[in-house]
N, C-alpha and C. Protein backbone atom coordinates (compact mmCIF):
# COMPACT_ATOMS: atom_id res chain seq x y z
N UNK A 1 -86.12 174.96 166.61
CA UNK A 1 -85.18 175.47 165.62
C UNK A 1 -84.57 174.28 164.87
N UNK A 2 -83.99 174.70 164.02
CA UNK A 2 -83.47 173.49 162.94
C UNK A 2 -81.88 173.62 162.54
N UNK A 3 -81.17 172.98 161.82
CA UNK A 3 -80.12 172.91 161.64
C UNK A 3 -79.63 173.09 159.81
N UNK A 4 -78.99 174.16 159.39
CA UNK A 4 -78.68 174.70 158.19
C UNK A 4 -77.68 173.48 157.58
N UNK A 5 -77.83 173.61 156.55
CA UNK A 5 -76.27 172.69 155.75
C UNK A 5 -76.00 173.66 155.26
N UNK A 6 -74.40 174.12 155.52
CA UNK A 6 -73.22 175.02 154.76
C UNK A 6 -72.53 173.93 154.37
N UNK A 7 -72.78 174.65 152.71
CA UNK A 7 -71.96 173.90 151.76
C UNK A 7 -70.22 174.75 151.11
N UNK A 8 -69.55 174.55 151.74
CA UNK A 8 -68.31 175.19 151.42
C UNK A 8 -67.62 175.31 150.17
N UNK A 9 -67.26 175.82 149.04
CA UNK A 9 -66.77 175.86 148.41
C UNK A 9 -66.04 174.84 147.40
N UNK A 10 -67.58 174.24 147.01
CA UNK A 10 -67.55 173.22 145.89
C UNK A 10 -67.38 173.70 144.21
N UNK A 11 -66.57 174.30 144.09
CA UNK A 11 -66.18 175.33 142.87
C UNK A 11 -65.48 174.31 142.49
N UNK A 12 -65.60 174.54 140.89
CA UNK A 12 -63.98 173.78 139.79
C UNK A 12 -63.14 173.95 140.18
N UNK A 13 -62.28 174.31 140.56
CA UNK A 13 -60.75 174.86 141.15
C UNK A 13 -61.09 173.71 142.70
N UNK A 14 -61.65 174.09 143.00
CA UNK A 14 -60.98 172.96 144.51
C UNK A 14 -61.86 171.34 144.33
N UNK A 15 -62.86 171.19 143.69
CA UNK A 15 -63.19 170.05 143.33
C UNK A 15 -61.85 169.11 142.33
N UNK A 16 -61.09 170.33 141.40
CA UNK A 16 -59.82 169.40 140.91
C UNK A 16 -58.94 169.38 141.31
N UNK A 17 -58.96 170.45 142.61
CA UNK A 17 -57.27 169.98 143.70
C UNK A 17 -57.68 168.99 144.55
N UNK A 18 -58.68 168.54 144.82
CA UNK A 18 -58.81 167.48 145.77
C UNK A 18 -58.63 166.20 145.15
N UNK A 19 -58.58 166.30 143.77
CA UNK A 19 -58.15 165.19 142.41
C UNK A 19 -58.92 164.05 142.91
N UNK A 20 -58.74 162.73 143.66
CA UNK A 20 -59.34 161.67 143.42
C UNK A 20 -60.34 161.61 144.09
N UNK A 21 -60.31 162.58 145.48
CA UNK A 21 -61.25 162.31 146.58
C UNK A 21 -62.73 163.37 145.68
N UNK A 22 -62.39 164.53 144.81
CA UNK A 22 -63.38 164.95 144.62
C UNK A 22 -64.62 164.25 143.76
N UNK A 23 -64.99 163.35 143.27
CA UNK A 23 -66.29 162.73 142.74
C UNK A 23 -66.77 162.16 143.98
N UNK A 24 -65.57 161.58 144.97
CA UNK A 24 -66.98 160.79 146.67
C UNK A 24 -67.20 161.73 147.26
N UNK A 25 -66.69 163.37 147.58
CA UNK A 25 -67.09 164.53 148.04
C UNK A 25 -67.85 164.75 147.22
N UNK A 26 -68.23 165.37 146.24
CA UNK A 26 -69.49 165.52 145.47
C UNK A 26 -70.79 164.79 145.62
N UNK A 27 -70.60 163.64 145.65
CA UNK A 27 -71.31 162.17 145.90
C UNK A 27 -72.15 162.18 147.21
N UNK A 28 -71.15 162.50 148.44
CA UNK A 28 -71.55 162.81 149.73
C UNK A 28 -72.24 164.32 149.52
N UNK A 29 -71.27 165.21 149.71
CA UNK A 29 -72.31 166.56 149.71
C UNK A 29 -73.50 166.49 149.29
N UNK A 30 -73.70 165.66 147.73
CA UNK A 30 -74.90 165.95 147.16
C UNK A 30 -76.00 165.01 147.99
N UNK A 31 -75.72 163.71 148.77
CA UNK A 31 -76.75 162.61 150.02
C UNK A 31 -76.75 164.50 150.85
N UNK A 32 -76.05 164.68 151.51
CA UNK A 32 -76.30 165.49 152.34
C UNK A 32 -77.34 167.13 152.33
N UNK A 33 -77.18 167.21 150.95
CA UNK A 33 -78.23 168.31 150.35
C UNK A 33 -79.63 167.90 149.70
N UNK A 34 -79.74 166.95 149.75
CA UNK A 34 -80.89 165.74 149.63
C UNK A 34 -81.46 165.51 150.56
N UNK A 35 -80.96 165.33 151.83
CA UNK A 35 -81.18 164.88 153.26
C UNK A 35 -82.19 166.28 153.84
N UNK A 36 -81.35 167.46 153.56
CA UNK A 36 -81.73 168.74 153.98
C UNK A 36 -82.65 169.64 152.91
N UNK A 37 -83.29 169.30 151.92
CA UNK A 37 -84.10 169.78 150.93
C UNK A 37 -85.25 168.79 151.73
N UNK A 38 -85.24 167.51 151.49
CA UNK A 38 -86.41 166.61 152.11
C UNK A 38 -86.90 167.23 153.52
N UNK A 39 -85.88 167.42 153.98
CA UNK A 39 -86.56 167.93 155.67
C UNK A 39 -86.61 169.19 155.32
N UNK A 40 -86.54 170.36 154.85
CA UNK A 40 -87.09 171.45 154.58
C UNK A 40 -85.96 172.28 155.24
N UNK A 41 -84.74 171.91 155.81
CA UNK A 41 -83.82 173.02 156.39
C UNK A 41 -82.58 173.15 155.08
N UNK A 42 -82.54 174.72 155.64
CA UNK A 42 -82.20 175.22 155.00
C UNK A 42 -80.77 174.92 154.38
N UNK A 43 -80.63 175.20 153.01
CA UNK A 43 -79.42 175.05 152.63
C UNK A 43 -78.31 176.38 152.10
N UNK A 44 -76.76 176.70 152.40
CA UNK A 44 -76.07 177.83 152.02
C UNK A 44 -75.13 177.15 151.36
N UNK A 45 -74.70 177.42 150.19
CA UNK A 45 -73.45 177.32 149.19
C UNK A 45 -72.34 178.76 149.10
N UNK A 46 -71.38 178.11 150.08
CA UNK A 46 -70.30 179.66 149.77
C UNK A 46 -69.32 179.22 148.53
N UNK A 47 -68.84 180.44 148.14
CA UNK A 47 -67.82 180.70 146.79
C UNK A 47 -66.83 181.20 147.17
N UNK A 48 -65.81 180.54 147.10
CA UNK A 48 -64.71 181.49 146.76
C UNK A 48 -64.91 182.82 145.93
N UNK A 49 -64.17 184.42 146.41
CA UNK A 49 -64.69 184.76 144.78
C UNK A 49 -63.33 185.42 144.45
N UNK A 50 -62.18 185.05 144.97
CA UNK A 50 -60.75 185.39 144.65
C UNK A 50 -60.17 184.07 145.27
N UNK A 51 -60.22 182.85 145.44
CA UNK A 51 -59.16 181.96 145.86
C UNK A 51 -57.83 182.08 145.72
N UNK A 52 -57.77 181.95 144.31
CA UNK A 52 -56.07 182.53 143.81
C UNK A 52 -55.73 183.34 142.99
N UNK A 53 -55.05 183.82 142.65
CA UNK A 53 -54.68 184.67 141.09
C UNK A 53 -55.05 183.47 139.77
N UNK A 54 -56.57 184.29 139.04
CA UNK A 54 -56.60 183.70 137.96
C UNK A 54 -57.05 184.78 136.34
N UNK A 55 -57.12 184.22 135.52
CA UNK A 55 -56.91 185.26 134.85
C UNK A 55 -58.16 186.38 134.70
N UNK A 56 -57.87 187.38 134.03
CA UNK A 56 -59.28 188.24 134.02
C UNK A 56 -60.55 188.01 134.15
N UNK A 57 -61.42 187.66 134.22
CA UNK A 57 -62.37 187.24 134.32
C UNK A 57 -62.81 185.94 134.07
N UNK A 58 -62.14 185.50 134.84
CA UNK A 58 -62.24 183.57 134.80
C UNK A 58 -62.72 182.60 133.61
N UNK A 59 -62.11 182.87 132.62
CA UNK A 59 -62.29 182.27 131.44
C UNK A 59 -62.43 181.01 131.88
N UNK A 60 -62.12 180.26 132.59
CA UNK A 60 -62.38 178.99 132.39
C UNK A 60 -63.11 178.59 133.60
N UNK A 61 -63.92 179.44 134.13
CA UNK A 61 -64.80 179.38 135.42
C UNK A 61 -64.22 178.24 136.63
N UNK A 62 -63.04 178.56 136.68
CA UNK A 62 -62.82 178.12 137.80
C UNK A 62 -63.32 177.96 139.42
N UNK A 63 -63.86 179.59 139.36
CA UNK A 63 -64.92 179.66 140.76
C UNK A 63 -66.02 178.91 140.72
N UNK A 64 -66.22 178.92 139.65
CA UNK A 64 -67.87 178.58 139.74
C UNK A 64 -68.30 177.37 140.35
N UNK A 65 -69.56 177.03 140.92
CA UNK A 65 -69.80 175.75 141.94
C UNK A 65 -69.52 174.71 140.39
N UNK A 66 -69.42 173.64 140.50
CA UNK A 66 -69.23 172.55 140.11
C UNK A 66 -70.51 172.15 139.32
N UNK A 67 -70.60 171.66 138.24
CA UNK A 67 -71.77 171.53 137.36
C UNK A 67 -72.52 170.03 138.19
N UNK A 68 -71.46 169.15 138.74
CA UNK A 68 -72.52 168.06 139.04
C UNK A 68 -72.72 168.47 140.66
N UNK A 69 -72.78 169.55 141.09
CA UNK A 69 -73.20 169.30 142.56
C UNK A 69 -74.92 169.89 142.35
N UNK A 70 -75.54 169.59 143.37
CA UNK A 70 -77.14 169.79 143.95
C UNK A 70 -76.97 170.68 144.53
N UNK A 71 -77.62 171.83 143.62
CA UNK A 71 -77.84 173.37 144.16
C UNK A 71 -79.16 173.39 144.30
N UNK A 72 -79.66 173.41 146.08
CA UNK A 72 -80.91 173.92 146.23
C UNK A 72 -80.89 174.46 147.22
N UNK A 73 -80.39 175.95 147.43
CA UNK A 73 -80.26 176.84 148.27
C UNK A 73 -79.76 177.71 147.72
N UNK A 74 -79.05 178.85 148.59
CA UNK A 74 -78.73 180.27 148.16
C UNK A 74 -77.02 180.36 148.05
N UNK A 75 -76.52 180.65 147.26
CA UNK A 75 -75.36 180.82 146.67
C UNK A 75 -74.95 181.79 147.82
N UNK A 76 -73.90 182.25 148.51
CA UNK A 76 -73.43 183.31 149.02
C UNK A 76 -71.49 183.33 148.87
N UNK A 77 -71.23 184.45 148.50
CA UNK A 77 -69.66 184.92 148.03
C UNK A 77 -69.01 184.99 148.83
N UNK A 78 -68.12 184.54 149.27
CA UNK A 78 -67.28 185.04 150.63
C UNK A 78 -65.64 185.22 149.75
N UNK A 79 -64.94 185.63 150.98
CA UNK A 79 -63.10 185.59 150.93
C UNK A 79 -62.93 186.61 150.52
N UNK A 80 -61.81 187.22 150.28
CA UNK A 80 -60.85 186.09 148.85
C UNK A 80 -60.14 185.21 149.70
N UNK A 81 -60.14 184.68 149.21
CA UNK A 81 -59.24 183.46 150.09
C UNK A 81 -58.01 183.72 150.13
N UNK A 82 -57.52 184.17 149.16
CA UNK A 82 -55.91 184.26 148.52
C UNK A 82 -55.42 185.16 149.67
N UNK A 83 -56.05 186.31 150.26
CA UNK A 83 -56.05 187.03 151.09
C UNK A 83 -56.34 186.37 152.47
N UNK A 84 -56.81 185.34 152.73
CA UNK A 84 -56.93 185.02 153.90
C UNK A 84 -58.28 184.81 154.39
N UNK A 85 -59.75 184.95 153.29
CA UNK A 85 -61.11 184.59 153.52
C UNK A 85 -61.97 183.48 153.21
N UNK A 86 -61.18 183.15 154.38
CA UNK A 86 -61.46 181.29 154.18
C UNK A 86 -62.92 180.54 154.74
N UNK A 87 -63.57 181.68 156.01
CA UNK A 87 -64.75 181.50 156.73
C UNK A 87 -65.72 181.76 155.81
N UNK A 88 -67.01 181.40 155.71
CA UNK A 88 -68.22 181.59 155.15
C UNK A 88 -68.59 183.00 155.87
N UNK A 89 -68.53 182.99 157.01
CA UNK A 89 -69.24 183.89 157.61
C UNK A 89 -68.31 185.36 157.88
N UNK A 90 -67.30 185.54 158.09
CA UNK A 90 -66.39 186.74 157.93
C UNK A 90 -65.76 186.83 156.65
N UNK A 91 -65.64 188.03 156.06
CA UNK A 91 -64.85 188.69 154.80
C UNK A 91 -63.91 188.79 154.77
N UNK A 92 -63.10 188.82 154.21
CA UNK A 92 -61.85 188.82 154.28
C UNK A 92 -60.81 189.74 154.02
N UNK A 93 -60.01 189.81 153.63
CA UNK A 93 -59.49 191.56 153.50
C UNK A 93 -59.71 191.90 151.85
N UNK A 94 -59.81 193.13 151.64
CA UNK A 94 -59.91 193.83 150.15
C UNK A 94 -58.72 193.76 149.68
N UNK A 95 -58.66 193.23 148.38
CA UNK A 95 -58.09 193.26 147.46
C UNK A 95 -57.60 194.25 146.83
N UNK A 96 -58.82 195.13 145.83
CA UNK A 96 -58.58 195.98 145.60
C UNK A 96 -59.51 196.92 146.40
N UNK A 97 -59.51 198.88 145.86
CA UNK A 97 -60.05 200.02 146.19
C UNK A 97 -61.71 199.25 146.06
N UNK A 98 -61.96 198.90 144.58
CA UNK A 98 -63.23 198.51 144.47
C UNK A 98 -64.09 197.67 144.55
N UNK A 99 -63.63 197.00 145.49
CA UNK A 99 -64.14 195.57 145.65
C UNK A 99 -65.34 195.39 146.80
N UNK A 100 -66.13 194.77 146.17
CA UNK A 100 -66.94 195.16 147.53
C UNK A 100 -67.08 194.35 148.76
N UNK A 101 -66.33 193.35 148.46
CA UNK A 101 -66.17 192.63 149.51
C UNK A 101 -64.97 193.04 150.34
N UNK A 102 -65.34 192.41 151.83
CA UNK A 102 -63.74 192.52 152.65
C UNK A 102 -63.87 193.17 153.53
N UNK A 103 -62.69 193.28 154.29
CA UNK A 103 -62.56 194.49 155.43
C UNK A 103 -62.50 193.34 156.90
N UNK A 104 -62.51 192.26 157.13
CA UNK A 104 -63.00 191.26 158.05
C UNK A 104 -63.92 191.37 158.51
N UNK A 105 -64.86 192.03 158.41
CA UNK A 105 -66.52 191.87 159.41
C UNK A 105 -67.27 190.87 158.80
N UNK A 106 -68.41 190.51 159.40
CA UNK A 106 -69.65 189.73 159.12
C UNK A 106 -70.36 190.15 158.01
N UNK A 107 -70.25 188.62 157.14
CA UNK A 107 -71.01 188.86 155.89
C UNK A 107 -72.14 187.89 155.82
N UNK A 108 -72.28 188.02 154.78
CA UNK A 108 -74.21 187.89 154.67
C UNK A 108 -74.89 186.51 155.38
N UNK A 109 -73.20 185.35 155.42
CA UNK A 109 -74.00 184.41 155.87
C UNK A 109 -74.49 184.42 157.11
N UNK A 110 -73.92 185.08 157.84
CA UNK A 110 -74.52 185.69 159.41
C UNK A 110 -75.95 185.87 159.51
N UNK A 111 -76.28 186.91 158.56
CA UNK A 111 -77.90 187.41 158.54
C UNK A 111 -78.52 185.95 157.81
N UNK A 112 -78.15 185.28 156.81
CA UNK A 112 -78.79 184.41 156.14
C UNK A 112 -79.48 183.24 156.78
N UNK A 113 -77.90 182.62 158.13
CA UNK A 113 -78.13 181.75 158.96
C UNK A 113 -79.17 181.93 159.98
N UNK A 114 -79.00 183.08 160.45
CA UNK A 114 -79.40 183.67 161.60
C UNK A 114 -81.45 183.94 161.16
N UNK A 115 -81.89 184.63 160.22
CA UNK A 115 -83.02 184.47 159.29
C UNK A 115 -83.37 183.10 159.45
N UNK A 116 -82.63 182.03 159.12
CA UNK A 116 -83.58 180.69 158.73
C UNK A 116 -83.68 180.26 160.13
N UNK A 117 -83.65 180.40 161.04
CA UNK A 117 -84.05 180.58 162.46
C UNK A 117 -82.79 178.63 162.44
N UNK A 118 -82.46 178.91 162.47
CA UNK A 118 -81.30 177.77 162.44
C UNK A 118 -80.45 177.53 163.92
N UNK A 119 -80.18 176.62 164.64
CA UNK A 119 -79.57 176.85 166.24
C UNK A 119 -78.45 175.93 165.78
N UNK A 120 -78.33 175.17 164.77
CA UNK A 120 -77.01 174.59 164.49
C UNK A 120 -76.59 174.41 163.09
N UNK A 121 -75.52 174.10 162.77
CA UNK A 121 -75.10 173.97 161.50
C UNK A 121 -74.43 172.87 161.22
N UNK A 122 -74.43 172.33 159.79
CA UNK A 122 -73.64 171.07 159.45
C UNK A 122 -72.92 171.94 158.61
N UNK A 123 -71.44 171.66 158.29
CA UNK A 123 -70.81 171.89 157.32
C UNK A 123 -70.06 171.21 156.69
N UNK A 124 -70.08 170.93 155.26
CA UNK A 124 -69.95 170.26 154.60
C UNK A 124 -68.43 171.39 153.10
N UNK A 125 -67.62 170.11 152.37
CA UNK A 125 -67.22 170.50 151.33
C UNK A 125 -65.94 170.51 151.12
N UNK A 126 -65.20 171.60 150.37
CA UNK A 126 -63.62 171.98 150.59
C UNK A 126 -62.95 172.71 150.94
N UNK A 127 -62.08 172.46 151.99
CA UNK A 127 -61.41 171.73 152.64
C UNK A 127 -61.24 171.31 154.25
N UNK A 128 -61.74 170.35 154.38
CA UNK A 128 -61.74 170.31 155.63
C UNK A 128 -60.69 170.57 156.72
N UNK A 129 -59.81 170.77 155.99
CA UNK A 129 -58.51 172.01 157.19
C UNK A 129 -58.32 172.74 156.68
N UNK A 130 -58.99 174.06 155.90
CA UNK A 130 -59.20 174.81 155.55
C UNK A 130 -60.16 175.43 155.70
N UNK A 131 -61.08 175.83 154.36
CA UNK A 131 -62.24 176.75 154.45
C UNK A 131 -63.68 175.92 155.47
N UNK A 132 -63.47 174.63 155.44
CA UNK A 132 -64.86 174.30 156.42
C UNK A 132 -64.11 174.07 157.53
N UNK A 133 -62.85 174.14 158.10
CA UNK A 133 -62.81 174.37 159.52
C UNK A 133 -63.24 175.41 159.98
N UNK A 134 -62.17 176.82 158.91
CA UNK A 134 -62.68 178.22 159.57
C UNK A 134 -64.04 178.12 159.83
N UNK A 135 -65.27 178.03 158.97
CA UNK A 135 -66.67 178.07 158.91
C UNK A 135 -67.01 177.51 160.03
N UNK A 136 -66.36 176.57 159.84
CA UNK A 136 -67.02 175.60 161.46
C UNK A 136 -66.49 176.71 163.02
N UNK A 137 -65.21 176.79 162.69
CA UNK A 137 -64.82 177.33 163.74
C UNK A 137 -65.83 178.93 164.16
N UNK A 138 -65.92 179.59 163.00
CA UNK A 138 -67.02 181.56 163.15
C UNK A 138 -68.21 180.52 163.86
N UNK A 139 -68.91 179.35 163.29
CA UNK A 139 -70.26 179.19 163.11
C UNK A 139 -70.01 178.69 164.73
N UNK A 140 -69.07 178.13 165.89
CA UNK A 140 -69.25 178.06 167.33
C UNK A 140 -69.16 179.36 167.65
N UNK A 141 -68.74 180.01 166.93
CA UNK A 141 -68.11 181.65 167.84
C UNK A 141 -69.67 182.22 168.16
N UNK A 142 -70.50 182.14 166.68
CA UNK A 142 -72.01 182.57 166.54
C UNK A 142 -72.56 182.00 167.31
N UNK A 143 -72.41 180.89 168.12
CA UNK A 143 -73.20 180.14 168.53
C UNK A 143 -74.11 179.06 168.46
N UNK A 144 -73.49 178.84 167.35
CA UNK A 144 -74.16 177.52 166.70
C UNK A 144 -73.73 176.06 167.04
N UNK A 145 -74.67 175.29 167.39
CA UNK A 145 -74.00 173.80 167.33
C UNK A 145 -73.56 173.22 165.86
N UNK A 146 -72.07 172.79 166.16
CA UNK A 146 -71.31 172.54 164.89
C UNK A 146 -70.98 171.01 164.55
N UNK A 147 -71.68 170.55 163.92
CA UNK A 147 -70.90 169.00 163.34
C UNK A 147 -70.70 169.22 161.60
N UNK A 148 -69.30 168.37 161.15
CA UNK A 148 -68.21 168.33 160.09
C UNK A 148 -68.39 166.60 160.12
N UNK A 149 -69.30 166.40 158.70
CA UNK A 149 -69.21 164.81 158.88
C UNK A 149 -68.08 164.66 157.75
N UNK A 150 -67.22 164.00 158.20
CA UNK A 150 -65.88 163.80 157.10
C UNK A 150 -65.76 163.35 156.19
N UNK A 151 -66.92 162.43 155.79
CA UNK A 151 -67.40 161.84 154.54
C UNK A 151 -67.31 162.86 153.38
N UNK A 152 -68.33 163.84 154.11
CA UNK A 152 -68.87 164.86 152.96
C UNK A 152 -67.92 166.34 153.17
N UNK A 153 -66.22 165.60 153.07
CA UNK A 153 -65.60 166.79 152.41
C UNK A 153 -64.16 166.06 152.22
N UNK A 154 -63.38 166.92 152.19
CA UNK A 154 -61.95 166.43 151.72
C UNK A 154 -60.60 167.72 152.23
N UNK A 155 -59.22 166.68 152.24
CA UNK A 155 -58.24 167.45 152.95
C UNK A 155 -57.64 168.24 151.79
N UNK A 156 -56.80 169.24 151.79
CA UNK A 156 -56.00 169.74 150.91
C UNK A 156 -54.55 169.63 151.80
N UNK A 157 -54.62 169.13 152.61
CA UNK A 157 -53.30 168.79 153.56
C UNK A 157 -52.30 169.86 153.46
N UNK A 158 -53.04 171.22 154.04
CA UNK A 158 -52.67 172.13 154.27
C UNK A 158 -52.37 172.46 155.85
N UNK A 159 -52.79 171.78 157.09
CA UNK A 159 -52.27 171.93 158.44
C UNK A 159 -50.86 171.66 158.50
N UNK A 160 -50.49 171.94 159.29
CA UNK A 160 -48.64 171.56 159.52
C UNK A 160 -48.90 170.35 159.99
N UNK A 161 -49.58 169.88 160.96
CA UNK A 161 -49.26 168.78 161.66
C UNK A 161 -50.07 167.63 160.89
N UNK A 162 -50.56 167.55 160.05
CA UNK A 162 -51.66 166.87 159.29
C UNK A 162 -52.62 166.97 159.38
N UNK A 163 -53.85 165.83 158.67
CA UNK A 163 -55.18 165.77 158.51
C UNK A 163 -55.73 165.41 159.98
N UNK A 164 -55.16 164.82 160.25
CA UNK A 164 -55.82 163.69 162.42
C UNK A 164 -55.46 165.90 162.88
N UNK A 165 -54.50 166.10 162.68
CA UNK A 165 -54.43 167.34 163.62
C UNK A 165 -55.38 168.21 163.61
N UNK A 166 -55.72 167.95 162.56
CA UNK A 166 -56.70 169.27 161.82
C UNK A 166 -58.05 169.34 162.58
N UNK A 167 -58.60 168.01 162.31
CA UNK A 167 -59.67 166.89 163.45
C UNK A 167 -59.74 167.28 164.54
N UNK A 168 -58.76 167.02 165.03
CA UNK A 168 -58.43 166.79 166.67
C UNK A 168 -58.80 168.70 167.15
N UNK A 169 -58.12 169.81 166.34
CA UNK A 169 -58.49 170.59 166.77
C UNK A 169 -59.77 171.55 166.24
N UNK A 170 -60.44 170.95 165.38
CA UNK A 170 -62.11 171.13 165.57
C UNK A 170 -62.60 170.63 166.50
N UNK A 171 -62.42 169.21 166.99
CA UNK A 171 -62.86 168.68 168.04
C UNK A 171 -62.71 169.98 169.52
N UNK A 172 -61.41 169.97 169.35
CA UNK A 172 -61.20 170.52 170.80
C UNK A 172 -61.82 171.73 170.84
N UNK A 173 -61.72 172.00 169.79
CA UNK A 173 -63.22 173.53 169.54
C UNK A 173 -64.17 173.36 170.14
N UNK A 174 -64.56 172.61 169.88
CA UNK A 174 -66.30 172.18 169.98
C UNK A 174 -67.38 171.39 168.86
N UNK A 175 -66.73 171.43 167.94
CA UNK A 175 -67.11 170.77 166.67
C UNK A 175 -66.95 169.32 166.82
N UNK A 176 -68.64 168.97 166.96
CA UNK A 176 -68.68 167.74 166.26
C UNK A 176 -67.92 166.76 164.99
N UNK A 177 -67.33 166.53 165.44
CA UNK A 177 -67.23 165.96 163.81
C UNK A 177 -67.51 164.29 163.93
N UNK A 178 -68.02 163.97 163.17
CA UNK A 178 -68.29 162.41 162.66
C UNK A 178 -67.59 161.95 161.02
N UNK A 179 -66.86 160.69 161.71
CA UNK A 179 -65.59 160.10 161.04
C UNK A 179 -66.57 158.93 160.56
């Protein structure tokens, strides 16, 4: 079996909150989706597809992945985040009546990962105490071996206790991570 790269939520909107660190996250992600196209394993890109309140139909494509990142894999939608759907792999709650996402169960990246006959995962992107911890954190629950190389993402210094805390408790998860 082989090992997937989840690419977390490299969208306009969090590539410009990460402000200086986002061009060496881009930089890295994109060595790391290079690395995993050459060896033939598989690659997943999740989206935010509600992060925050923005206007009607995202005039200024804020969701959208980032024009300079290396898309060679399958796009998959997760969250809303704004709501609390921060994992790649679980949904997050509905927004609205019609939305078709949500509810917290297992979404597609489950079947997607699980399909590319994959026994571990790298995850990569924004934010590493955020949306690629959760990911990291579902992707041990699934059973996957988990490494977070820190290069190839960035903090939004959203933990209470900081960025080392954030670390320390992926680590104590089970998550690899390489500093």
């Amino acid at each position: 079996m082989s090992d997937a790269l989840i690419v977390v939520d490299m969208q306009n909107l969090f590539v410009d909150l990460v402000g200086a660190d986002g061009p060496r996250v881009i930089a890295a992600v994109n060595r790391q989706v290079a690395l995993a196209a050459e060896s033939g394993r598989p690659v997943f890109y999740t989206r935010d597809i509600a992060p925050i309140d923005l206007p009607e139909g995202d005039p200024e494509n804020r969701t959208e992945l980032h024009p300079g990142l290396d898309v060679r894999g399958t796009v998959v939608d997760k969250g809303p985040g704004k709501r609390g759907g921060f994992s790649g792999f679980v949904l997050g709650p509905v927004l609205e009546p019609q939305q078709a996402y949500g509810g917290g169960g297992l979404g597609p990246l489950v079947r997607l990962a699980r399909d590319s006959g994959a026994s571990s995962v790298t995850v990569v992107g924004i934010a590493a105490d955020v949306c690629v911890a959760a990911t990291a954190r579902d992707a041990l629950r699934l059973g996957y071996e988990v490494t977070v190389p820190v290069e190839a993402t960035a903090f939004v210094h959203a933990h209470p206790h900081g960025d080392r805390a954030a670390l320390t408790e992926l680590r104590d998860a089970g998550v690899t991570v390489i500093e």
